[in-house]
Protein backbone atom coordinates (compact mmCIF):
# COMPACT_ATOMS: atom_id res chain seq x y z
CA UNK A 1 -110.61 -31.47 6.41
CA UNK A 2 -112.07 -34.34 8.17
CA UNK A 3 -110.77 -37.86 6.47
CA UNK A 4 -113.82 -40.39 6.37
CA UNK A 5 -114.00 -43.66 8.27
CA UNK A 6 -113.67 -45.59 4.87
CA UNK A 7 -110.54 -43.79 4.11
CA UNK A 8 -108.86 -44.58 7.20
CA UNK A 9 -109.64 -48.59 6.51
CA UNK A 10 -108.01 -48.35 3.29
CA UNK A 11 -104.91 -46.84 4.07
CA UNK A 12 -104.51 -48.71 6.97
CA UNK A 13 -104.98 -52.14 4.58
CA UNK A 14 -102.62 -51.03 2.43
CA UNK A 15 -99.48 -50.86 5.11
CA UNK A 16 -100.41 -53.90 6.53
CA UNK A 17 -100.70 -55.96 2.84
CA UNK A 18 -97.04 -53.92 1.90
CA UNK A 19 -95.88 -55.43 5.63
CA UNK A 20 -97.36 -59.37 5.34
CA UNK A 21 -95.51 -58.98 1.59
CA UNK A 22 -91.95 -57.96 3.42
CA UNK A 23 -92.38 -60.90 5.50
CA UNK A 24 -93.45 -63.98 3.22
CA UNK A 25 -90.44 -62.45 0.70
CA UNK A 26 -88.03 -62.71 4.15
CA UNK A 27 -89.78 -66.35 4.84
CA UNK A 28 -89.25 -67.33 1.62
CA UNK A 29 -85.70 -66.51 1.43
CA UNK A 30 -84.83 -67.92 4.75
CA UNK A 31 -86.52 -71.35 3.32
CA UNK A 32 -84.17 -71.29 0.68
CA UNK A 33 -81.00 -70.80 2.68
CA UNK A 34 -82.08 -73.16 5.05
CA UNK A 35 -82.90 -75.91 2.02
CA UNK A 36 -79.65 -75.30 0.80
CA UNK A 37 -77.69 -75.83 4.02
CA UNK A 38 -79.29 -79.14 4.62
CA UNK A 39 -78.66 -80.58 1.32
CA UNK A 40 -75.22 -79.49 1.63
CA UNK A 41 -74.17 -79.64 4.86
CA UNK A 42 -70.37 -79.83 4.38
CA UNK A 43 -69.96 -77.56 1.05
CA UNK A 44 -68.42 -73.95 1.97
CA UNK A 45 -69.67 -70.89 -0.28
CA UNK A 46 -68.33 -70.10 -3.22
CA UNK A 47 -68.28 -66.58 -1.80
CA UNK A 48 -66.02 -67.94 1.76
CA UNK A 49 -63.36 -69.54 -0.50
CA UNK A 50 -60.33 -67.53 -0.82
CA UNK A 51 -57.83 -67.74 -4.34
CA UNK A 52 -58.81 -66.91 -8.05
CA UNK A 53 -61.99 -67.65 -8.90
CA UNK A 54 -63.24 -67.89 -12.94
CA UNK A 55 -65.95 -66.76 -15.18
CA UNK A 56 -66.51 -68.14 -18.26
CA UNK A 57 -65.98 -65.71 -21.11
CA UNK A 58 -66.21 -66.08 -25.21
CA UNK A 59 -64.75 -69.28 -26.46
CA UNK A 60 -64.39 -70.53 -23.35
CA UNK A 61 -61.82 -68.62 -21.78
CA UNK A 62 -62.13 -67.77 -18.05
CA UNK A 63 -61.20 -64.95 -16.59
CA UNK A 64 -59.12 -65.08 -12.99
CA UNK A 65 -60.53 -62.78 -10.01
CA UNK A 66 -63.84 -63.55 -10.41
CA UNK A 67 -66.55 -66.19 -9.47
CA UNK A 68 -67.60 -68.90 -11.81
CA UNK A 69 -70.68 -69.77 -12.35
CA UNK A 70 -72.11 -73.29 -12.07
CA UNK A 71 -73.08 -75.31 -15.47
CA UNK A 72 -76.05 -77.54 -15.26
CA UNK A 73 -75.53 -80.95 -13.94
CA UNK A 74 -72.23 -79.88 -12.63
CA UNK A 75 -71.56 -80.74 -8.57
CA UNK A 76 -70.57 -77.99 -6.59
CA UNK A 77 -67.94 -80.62 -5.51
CA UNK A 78 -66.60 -80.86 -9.34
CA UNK A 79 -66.04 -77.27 -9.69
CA UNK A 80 -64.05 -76.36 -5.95
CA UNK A 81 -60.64 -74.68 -6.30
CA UNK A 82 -57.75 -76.33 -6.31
CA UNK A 83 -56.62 -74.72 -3.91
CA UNK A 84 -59.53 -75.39 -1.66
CA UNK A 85 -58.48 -77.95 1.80
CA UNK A 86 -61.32 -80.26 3.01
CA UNK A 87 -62.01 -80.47 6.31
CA UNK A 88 -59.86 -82.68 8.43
CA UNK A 89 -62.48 -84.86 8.73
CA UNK A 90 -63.07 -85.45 5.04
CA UNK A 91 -58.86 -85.28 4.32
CA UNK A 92 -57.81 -88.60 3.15
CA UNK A 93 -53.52 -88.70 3.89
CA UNK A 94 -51.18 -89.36 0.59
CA UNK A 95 -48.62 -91.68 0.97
CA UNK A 96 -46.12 -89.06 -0.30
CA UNK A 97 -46.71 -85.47 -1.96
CA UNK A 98 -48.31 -85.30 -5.31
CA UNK A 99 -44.76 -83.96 -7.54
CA UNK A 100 -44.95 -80.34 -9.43
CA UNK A 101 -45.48 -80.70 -12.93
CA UNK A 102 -42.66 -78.92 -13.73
CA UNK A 103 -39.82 -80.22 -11.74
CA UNK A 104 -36.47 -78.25 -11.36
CA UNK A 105 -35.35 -81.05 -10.06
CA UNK A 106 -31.78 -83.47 -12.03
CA UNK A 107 -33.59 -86.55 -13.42
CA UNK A 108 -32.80 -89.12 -11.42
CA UNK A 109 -30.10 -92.24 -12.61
CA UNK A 110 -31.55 -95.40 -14.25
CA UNK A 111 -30.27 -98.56 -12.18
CA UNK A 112 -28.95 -101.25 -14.33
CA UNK A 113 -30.72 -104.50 -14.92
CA UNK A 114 -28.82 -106.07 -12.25
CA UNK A 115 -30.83 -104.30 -9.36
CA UNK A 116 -34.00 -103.10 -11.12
CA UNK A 117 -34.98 -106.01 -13.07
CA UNK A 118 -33.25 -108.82 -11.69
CA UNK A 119 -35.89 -111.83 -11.14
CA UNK A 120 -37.12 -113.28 -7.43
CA UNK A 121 -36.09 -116.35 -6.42
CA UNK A 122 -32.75 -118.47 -7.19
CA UNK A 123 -31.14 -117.40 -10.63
CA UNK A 124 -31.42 -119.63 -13.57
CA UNK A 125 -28.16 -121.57 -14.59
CA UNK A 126 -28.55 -120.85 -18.21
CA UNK A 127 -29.47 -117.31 -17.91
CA UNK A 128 -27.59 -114.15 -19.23
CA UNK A 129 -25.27 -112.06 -16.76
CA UNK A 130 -25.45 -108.66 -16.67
CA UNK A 131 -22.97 -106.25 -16.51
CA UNK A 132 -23.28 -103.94 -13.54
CA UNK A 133 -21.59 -101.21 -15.60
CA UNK A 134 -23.14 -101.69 -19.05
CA UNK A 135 -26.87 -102.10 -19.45
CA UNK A 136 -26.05 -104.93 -21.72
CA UNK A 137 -25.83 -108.63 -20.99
CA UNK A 138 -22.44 -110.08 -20.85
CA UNK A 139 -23.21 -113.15 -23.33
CA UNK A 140 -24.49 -110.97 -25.79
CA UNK A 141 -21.80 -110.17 -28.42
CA UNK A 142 -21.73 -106.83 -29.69
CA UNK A 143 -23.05 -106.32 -33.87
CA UNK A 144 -20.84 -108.49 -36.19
CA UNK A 145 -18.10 -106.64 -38.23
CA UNK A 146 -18.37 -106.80 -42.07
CA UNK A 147 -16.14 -103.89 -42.85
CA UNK A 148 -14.53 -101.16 -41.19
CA UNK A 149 -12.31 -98.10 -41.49
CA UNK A 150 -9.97 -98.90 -39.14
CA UNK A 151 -8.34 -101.76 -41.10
CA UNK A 152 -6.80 -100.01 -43.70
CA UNK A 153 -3.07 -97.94 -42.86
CA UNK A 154 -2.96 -100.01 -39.39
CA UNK A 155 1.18 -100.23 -38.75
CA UNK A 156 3.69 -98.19 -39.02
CA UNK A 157 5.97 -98.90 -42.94
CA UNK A 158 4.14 -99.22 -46.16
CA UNK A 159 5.60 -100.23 -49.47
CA UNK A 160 4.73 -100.04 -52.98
CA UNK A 161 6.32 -101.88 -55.96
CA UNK A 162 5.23 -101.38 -59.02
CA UNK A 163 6.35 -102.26 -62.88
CA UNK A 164 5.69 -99.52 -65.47
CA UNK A 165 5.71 -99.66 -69.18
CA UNK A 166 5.74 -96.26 -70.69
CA UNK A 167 6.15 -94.72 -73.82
CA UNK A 168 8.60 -91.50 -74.73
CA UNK A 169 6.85 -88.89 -76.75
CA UNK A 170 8.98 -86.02 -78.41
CA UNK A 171 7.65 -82.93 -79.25
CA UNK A 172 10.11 -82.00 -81.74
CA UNK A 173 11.72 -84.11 -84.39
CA UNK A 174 14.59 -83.59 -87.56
CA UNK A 175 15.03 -84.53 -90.49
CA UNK A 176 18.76 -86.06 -90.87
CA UNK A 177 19.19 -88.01 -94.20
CA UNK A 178 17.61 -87.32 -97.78
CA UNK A 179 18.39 -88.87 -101.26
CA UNK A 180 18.40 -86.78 -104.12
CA UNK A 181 18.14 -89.27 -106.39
CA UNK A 182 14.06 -88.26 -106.35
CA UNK A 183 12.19 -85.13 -105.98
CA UNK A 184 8.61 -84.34 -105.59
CA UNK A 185 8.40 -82.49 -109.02
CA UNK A 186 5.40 -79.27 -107.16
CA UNK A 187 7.27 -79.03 -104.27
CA UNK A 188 11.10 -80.05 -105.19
CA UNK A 189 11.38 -82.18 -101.87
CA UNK A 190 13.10 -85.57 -101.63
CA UNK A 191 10.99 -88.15 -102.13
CA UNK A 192 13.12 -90.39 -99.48
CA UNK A 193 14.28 -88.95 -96.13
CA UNK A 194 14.85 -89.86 -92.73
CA UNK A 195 13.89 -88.42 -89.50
CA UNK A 196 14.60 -88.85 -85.73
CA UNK A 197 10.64 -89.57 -85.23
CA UNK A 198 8.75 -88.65 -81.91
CA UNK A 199 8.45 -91.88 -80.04
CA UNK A 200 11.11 -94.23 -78.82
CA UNK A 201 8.88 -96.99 -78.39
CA UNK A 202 7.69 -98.56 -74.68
CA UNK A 203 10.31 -99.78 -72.49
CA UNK A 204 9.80 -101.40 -69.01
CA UNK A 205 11.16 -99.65 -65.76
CA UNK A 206 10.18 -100.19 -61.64
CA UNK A 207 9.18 -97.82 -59.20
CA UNK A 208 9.22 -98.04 -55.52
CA UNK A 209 7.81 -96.29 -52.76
CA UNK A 210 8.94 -96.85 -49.33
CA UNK A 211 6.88 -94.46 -46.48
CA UNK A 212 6.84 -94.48 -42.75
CA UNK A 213 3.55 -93.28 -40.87
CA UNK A 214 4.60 -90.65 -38.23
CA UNK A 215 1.59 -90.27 -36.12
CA UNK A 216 -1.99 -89.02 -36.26
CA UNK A 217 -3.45 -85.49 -35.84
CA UNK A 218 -6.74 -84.09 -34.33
CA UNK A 219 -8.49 -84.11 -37.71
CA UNK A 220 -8.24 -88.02 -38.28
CA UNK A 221 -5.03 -87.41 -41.05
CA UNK A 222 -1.80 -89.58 -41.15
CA UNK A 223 0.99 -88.14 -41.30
CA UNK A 224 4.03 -89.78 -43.08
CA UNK A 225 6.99 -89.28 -45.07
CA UNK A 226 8.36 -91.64 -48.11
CA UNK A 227 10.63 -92.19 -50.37
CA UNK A 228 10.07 -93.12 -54.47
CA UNK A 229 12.34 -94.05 -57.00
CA UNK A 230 11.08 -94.11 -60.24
CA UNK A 231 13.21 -95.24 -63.15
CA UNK A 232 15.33 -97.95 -64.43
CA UNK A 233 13.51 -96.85 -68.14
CA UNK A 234 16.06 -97.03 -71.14
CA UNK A 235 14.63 -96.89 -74.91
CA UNK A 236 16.79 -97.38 -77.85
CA UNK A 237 15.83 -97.08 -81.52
CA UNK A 238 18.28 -97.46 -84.88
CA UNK A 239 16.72 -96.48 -88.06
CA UNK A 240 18.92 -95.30 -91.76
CA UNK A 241 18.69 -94.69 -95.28
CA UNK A 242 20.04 -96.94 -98.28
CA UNK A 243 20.99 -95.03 -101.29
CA UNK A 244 18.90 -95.27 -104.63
CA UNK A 245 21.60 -94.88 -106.54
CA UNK A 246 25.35 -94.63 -106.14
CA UNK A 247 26.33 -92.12 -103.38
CA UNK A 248 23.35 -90.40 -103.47
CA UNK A 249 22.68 -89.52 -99.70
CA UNK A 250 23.14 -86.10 -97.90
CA UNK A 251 21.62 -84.33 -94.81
CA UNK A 252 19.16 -81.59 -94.55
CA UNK A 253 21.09 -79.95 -91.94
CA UNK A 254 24.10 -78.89 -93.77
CA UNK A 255 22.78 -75.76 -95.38
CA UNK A 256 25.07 -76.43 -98.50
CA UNK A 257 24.46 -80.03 -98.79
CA UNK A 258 23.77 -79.71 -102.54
CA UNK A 259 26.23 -77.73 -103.66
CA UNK A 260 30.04 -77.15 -103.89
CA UNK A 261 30.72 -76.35 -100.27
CA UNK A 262 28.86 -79.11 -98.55
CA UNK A 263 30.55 -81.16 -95.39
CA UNK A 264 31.93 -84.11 -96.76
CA UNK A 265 31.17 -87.10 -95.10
CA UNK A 266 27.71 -86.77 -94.73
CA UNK A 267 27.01 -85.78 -98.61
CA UNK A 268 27.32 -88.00 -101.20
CA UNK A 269 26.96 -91.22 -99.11
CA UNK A 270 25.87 -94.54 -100.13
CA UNK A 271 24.40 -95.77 -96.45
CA UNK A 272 23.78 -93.78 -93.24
CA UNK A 273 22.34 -94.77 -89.88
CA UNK A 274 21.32 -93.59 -86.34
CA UNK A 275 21.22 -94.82 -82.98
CA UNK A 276 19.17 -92.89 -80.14
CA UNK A 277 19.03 -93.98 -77.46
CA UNK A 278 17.50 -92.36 -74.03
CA UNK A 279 17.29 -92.93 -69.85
CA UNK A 280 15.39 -91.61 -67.05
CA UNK A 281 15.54 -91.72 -63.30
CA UNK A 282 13.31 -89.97 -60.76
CA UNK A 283 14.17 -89.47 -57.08
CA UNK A 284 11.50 -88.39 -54.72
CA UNK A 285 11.37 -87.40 -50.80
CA UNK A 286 7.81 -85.70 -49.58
CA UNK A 287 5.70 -85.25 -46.77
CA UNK A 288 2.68 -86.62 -46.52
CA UNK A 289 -1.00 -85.62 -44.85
CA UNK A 290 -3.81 -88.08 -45.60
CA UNK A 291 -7.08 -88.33 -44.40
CA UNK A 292 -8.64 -91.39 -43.12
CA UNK A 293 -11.69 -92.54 -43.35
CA UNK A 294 -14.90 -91.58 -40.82
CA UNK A 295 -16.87 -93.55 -38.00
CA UNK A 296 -17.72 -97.12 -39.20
CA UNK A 297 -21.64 -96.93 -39.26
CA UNK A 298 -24.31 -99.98 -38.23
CA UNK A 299 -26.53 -101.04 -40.64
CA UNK A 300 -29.52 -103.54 -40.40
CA UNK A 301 -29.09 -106.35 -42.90
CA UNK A 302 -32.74 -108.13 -44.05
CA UNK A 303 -32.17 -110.65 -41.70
CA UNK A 304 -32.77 -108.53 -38.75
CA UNK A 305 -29.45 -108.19 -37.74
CA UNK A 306 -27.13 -104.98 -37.21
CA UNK A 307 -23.46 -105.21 -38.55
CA UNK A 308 -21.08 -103.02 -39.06
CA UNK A 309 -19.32 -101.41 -41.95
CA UNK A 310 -17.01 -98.90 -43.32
CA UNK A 311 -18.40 -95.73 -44.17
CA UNK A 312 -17.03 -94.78 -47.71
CA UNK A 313 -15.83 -91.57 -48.64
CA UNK A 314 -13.33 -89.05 -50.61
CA UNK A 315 -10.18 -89.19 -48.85
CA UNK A 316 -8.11 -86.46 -49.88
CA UNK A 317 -4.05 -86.62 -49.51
CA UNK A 318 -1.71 -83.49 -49.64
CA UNK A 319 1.85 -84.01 -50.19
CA UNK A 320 4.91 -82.19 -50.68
CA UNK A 321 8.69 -82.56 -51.17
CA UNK A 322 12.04 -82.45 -53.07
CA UNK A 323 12.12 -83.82 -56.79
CA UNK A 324 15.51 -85.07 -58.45
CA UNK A 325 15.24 -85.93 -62.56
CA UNK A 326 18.38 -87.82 -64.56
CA UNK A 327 17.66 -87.73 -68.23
CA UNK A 328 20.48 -88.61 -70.38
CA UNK A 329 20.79 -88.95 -73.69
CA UNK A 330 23.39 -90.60 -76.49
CA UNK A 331 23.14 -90.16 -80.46
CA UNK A 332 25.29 -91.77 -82.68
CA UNK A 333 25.25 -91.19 -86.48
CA UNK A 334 27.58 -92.90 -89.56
CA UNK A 335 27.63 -92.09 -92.94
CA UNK A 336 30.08 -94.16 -95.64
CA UNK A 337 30.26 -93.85 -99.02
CA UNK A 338 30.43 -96.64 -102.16
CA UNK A 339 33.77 -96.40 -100.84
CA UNK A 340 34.01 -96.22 -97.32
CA UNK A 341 37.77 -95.00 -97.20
CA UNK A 342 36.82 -92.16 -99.80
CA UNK A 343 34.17 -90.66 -98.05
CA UNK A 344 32.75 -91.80 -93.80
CA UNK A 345 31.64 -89.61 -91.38
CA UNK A 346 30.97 -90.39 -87.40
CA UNK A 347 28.46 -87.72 -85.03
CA UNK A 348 28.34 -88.51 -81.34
CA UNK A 349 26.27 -86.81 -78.96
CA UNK A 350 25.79 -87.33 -75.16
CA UNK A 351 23.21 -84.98 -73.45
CA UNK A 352 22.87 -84.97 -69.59
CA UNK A 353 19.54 -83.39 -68.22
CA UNK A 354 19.82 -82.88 -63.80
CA UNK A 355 16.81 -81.47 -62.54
CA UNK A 356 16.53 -80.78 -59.13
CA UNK A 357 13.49 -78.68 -57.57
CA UNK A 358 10.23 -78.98 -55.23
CA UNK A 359 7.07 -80.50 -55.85
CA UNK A 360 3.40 -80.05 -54.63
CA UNK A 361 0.90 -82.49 -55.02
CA UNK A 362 -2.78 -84.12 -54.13
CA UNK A 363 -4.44 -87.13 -54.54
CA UNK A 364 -7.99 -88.38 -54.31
CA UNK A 365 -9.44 -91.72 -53.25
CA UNK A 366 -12.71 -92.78 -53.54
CA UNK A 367 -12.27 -96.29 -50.60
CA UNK A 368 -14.45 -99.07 -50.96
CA UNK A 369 -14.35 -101.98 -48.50
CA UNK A 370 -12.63 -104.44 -51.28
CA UNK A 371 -11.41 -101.55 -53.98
CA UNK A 372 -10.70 -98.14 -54.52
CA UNK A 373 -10.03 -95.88 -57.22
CA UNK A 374 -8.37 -92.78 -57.43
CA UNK A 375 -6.61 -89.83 -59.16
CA UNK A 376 -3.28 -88.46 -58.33
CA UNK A 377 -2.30 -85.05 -59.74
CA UNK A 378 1.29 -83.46 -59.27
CA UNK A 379 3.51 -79.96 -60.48
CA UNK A 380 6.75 -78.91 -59.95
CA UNK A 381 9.61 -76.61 -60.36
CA UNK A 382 12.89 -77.58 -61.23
CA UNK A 383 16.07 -76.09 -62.50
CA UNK A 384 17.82 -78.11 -64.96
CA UNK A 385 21.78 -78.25 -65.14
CA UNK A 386 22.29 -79.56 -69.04
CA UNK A 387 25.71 -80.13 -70.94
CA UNK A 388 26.06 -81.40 -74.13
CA UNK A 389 29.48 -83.05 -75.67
CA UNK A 390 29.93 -83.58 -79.12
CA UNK A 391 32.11 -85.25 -81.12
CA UNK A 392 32.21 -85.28 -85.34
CA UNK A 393 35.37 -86.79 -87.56
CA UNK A 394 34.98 -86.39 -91.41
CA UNK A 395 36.72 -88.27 -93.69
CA UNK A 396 36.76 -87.08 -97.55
CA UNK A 397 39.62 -87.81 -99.43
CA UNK A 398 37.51 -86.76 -103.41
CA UNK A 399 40.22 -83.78 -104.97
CA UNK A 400 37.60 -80.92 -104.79
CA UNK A 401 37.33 -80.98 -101.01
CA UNK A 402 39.96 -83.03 -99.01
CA UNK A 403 39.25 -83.40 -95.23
CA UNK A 404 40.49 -85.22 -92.60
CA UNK A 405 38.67 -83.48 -89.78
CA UNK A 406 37.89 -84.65 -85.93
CA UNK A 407 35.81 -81.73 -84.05
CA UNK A 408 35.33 -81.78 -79.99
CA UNK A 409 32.19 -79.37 -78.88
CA UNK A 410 30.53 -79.46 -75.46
CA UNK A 411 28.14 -76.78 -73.82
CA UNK A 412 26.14 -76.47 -70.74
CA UNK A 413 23.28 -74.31 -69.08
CA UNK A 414 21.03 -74.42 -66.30
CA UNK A 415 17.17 -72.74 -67.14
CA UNK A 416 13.99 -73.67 -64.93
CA UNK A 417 12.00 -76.44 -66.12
CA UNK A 418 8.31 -77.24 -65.97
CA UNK A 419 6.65 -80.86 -64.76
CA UNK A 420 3.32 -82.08 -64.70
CA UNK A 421 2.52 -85.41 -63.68
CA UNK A 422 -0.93 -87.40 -63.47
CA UNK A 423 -2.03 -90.74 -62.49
CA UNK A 424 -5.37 -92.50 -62.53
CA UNK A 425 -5.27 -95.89 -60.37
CA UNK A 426 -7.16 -98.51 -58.85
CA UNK A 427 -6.39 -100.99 -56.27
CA UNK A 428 -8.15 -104.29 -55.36
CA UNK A 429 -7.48 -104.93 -51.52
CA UNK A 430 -6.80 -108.98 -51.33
CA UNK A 431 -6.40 -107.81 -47.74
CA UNK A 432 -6.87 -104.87 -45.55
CA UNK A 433 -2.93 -104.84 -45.55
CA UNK A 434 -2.17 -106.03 -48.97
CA UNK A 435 -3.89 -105.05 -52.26
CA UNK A 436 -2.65 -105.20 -55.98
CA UNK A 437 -3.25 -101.87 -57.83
CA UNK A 438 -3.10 -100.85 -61.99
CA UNK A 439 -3.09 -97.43 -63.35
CA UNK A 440 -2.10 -94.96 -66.10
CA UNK A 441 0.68 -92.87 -65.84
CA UNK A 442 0.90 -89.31 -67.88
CA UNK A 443 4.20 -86.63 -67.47
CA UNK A 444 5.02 -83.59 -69.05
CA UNK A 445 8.48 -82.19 -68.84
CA UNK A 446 10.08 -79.05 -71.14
CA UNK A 447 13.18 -76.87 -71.07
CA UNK A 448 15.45 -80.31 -71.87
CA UNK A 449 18.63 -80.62 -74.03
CA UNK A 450 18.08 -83.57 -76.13
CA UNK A 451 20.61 -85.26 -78.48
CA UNK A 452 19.61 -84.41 -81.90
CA UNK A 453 18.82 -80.77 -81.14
CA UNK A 454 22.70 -80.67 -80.67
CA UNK A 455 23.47 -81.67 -84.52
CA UNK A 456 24.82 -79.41 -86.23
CA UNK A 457 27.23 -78.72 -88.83
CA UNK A 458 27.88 -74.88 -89.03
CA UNK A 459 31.53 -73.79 -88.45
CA UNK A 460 32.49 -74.23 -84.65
CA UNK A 461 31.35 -71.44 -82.87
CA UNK A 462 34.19 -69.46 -80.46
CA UNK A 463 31.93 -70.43 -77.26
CA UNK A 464 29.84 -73.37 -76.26
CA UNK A 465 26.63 -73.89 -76.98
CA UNK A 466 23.85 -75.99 -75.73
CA UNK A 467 20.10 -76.15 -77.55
CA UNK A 468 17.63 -76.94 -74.58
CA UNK A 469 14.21 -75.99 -75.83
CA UNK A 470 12.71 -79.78 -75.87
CA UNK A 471 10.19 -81.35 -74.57
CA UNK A 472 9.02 -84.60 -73.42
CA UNK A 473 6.09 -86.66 -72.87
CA UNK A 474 5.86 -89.79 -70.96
CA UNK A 475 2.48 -92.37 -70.68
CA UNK A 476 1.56 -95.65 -70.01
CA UNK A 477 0.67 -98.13 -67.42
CA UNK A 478 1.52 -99.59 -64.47
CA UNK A 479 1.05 -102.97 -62.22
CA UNK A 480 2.38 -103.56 -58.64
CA UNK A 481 1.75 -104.57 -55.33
CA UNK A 482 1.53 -102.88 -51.96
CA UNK A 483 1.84 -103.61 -48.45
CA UNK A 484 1.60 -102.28 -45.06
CA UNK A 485 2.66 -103.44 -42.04
């Protein structure tokens, strides 16, 4: 088939538009390039430039390996890689390299004042010196002391002296005189009768304490050892019994007092009486581990100034040792009649407590910078070596019962005794080395032979015998004075 003239035309229009299109779209793009390379003549690609490159993501995140795109009114210059050099024409030098910033490097030593910060030009005459080794000017003293720790326990004896005025507290009492001239009519008991009582009144003794500091361990305690005595304490009472009527008087302890077979002597007396009378001694040696007190801290007074002062505390002392007890005892007893040739009767009894054993002990101490306060809290085990001696002579010369009779008894035993001892206290320092302290003393003490447990007026037994069930309670106060040095 033979193609027309007109269709030849229009298919030979059609390659050549197609062509002309090819090249103004090449044209066009070459324009741009070009454009772009004049406006920026010294800019690489983005495409050239070797390293990560970033795209933005969600929430702003960009993700390495890949090309970032530019924002609007951002320079191309703005958004180059770090990493990117600049021609050497366009490279300005750095005086030294720009530091990582993270640095494995030591930190490098602060110079003192005296080369860092010392002024140009000739130094002022009234100006501070500084030390080369102390960033801290010579002139400047350091924060005033108000209190500290370290003056209390500085030297190597301390003493305490100290007066006591206690009390002594039986447990136990007995009844030794009655009169039978009048009786309770319910209960048929004597209207009148005498007993030992349970206190002996307060009496004045000393103790004194005499230590020596040994030295100082890791943990900031003292170490010492010291010597008490404690004692000098002897109480004495006298009471009796005046018959109603004419040899009316007998004792409670003679199980036949009332009837035909009582002890003479003590039974139908006109007047009896009774002396008791009591000491005590205390011997002490212990070890001693006391803590002192912490770091002295700085505080800032309202003034604006710092000053230092001793931080209080507990202090808590441990202490241990050997314990030595004396406690003796005398009781004397006369009875006479109307008559005293007739009918007398003398009782002696001497009871000797020895208590020897160890002790264990603490003490707390709440230290303030003029006072403290404190409680002290000690036990012990002791055995007790107690003998007893009596002595008895009746005289009765009535017909129904003559007797003329002296009688010698003594005893002794040794059981294991219990002590507890407390003590509150409080000390006002007049100096760090000298301070005047008060307290309240307490001590509990069983398993003791005392006198009038001993009376007795049963038929002599074959062996010795010794009662040693009492106990004993001491309390009071105290004043002294103590001193280290």
């Amino acid at each position: 088939m033979q193609r027309t003239w007109k269709q030849i035309v229009t298919e030979t229009c059609g390659v050549a538009n197609l062509r002309l299109r090819i090249a103004v779209l090449i044209a066009i793009v070459a324009l741009a390039v070009a454009s772009q390379a004049i406006a920026q003549p010294g800019t690489p690609k983005f495409s050239d430039v070797d390293g990560p490159r970033t795209t933005p993501l969600k929430r702003g995140l960009r993700l390495a390996s890949s090309n970032a795109r530019l924002e609007d009114g951002d320079s191309p210059a703005a958004m180059l890689d770090p990493l990117v050099v600049p021609s050497a024409d366009e490279a300005i030098p750095l005086a030294e390299p720009i530091p990582d910033s993270i640095s494995n490097n030591s930190p490098e030593e602060v110079e003192a004042p005296s080369q860092a910060l010392q002024p140009e030009g000739p130094p002022v005459a009234d100006g501070p010196a500084w030390n080369g080794d102390y960033w801290q000017s010579e002139d400047e003293p350091p924060a005033a002391t108000c209190t500290s720790g370290t003056w209390f326990n500085r030297g190597r004896w301390y003493a305490r002296q100290d007066f006591v005025y206690l009390t002594r507290y039986s447990m136990d009492t007995r009844r030794l005189i009655a009169d039978s001239s009048q009786f309770r009519p319910t209960t048929f008991e004597p209207e009148d009768v005498a007993t030992t009582g349970r206190t002996l009144g307060f009496e004045p003794g000393g103790r004194l304490t005499l230590g020596r500091f040994l030295c100082r361990d890791g943990k900031n305690r003292d170490h010492s050892i010291e010597f008490q005595f404690f004692g000098l304490l002897d109480w004495q009472i006298s009471s009796g019994m005046t018959a109603r009527s004419t040899d009316s008087l007998f004792t409670p302890i003679d199980t036949y007092a009332l009837d035909s077979e009582a002890v003479g002597g003590f039974n139908g007396t006109q007047v009896q009486k009774y002396i008791y009378d009591a000491s005590f001694d205390n011997y002490e040696l212990n070890y001693v581990i006391s803590q002192r007190l912490g770091r002295d801290r700085l505080e800032l007074t309202p003034e604006g100034e710092w000053v230092r002062k001793l931080t209080s505390k507990h202090t808590s002392t441990l202490f241990a040792g050997v314990r030595v007890i004396e406690i003796g005892e005398g009781f004397l007893w006369t009875s006479e009649a109307a008559v005293p040739a007739t009918n007398n009767g003398r009782y002696e009894v001497t009871t000797q407590n020895q208590m020897l054993g160890l002790q264990f002990g603490h003490e707390l101490v709440v230290q303030r910078s003029k006072f403290r306060v404190g409680v002290r809290n000690q036990v012990a085990g002791l055995i007790n070596y107690a003998d007893q001696k009596s002595f008895v002579h009746i005289v009765d010369t009535r017909p129904e019962v003559p007797v003329d009779d002296i009688r010698v008894q003594s005893g002794s035993s040794h059981d294991m005794s219990f002590l507890y001892g407390m003590s509150i206290m409080a000390a006002c320092h007049l100096r760090p080395n000298l301070a005047i302290r008060t307290g309240y003393e307490f001590m509990y003490l069983n398993q003791l032979a005392l006198a009038p447990e001993q009376l007795t007026f049963a038929p002599p037994p074959t062996r010795s015998q010794i009662v040693n069930g009492g106990a004993l309670i001491f309390n009071g106060f105290s004043l002294g004075l103590e001193m280290v040095w």
